[in-house]
C-alpha atoms as a PDB file:
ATOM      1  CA  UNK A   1       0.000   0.000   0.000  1.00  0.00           C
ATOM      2  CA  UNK A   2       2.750   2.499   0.916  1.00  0.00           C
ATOM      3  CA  UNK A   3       4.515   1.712  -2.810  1.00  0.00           C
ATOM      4  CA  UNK A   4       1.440   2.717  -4.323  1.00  0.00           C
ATOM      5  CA  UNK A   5       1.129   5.610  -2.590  1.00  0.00           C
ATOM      6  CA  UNK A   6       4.706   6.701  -3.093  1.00  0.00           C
ATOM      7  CA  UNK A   7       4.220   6.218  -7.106  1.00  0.00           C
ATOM      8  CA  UNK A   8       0.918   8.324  -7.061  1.00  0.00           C
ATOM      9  CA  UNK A   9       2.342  10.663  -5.198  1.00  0.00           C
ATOM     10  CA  UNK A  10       5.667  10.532  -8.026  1.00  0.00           C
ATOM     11  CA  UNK A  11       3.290  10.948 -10.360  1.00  0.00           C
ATOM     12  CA  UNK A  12       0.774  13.725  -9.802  1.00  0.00           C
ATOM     13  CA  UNK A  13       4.505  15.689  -8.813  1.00  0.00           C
ATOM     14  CA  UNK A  14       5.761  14.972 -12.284  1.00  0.00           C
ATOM     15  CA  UNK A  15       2.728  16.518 -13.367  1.00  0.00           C
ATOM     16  CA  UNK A  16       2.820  19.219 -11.679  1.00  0.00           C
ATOM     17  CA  UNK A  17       6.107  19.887 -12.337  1.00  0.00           C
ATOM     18  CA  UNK A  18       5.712  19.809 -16.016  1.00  0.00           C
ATOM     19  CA  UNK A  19       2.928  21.775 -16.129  1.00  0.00           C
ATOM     20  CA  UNK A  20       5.015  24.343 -14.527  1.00  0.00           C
ATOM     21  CA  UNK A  21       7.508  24.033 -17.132  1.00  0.00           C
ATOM     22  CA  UNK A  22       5.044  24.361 -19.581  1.00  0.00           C
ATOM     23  CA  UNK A  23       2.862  26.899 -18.898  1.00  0.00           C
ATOM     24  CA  UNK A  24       4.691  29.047 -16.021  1.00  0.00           C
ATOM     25  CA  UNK A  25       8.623  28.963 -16.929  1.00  0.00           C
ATOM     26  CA  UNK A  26       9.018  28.707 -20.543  1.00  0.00           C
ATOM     27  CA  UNK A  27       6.504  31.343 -21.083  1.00  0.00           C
ATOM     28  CA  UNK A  28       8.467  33.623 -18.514  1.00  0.00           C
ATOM     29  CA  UNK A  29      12.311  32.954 -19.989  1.00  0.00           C
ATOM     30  CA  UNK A  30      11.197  33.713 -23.454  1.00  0.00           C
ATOM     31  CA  UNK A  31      10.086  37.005 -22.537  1.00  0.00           C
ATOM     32  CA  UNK A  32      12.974  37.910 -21.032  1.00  0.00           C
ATOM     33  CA  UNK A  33      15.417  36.466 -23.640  1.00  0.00           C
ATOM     34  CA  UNK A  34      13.006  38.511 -26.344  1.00  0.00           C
ATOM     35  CA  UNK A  35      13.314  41.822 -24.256  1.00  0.00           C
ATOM     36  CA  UNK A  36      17.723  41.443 -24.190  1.00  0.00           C
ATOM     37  CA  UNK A  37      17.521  41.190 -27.930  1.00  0.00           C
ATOM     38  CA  UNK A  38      14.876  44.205 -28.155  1.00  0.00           C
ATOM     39  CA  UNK A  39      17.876  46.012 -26.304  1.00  0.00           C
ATOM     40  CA  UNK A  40      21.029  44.681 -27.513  1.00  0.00           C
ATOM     41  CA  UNK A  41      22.477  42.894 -30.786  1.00  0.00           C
ATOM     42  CA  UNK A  42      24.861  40.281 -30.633  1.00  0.00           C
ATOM     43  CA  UNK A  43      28.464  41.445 -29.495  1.00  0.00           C
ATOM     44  CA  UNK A  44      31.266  41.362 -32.021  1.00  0.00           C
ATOM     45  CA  UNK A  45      34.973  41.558 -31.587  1.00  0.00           C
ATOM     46  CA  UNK A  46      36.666  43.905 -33.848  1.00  0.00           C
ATOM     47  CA  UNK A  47      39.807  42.192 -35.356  1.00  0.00           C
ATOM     48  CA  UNK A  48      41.849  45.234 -34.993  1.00  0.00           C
ATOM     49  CA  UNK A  49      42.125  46.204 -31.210  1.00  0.00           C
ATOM     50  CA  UNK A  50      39.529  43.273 -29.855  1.00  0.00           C
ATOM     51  CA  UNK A  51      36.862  45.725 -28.527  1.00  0.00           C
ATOM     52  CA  UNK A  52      33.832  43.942 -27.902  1.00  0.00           C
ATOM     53  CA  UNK A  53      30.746  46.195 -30.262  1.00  0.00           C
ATOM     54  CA  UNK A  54      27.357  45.586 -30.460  1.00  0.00           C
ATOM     55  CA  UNK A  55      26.703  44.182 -33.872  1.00  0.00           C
ATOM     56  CA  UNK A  56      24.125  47.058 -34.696  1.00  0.00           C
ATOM     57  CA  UNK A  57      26.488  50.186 -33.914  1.00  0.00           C
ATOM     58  CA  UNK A  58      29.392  48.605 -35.389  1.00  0.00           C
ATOM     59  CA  UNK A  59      30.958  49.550 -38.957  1.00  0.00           C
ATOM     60  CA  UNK A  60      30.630  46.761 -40.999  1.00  0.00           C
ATOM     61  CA  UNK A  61      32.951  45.448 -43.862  1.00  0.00           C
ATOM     62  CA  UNK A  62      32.646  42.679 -46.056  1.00  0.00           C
ATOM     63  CA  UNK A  63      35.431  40.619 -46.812  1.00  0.00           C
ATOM     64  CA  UNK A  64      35.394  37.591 -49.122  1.00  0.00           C
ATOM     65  CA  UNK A  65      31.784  36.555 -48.603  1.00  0.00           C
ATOM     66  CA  UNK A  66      31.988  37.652 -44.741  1.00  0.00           C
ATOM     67  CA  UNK A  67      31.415  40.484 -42.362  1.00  0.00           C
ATOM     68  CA  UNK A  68      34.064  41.887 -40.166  1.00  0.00           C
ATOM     69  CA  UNK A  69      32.477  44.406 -37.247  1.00  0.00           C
ATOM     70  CA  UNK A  70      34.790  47.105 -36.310  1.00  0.00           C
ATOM     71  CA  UNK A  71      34.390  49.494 -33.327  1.00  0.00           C
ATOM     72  CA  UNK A  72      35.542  52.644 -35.293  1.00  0.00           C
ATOM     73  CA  UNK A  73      35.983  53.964 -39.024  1.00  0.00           C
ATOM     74  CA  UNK A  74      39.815  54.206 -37.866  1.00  0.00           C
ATOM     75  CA  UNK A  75      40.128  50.976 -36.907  1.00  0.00           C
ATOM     76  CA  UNK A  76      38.959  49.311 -40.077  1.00  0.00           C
ATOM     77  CA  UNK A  77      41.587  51.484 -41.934  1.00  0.00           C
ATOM     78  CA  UNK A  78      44.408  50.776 -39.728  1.00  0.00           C
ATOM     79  CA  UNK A  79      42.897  46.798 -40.014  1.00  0.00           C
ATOM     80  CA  UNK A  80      43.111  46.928 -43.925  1.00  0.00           C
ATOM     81  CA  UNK A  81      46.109  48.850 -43.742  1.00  0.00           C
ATOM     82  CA  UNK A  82      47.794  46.113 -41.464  1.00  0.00           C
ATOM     83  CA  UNK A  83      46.624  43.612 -44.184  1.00  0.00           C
ATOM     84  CA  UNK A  84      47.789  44.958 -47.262  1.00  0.00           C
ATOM     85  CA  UNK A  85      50.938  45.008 -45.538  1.00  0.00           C
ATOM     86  CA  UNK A  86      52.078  48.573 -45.191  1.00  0.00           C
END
């Protein structure tokens, strides 16, 4: 009798528990995550002096079928400078 118990008991706190999940927590964690990216892009590392940017105030520059993110106007010059070798 006290097994039986023990597994209902398991049970209807599985239950609750994913429920929870479900309808209280995921709902919850979403709207935060959505509200960060409302605020900030993703952070970029410019390949000149290693600032860390936000993507969307960044200068951009495309190289060979990528994007390089730069903190500054400067530093992409002084980065394609470096490259060209001089």
């Amino acid at each position: 009798m006290g097994l039986i118990r023990f597994l209902m008991f398991a049970g209807v706190a599985l239950l609750v528990y994913l429920i929870y999940r479900r309808f209280v927590a995921a709902p919850m964690r979403s709207h935060f995550e959505h509200k960060e990216d409302e605020r900030l892009g993703r952070l970029v590392q410019d390949p000149n002096c290693g600032v860390y940017v936000d993507s969307r105030d960044a200068v951009r520059r495309k190289v060979r079928g990528g994007e390089l993110y730069f903190c500054s106007r400067a530093c992409a010059k002084t980065y394609f400078k470096e490259q060209r070798g001089g």
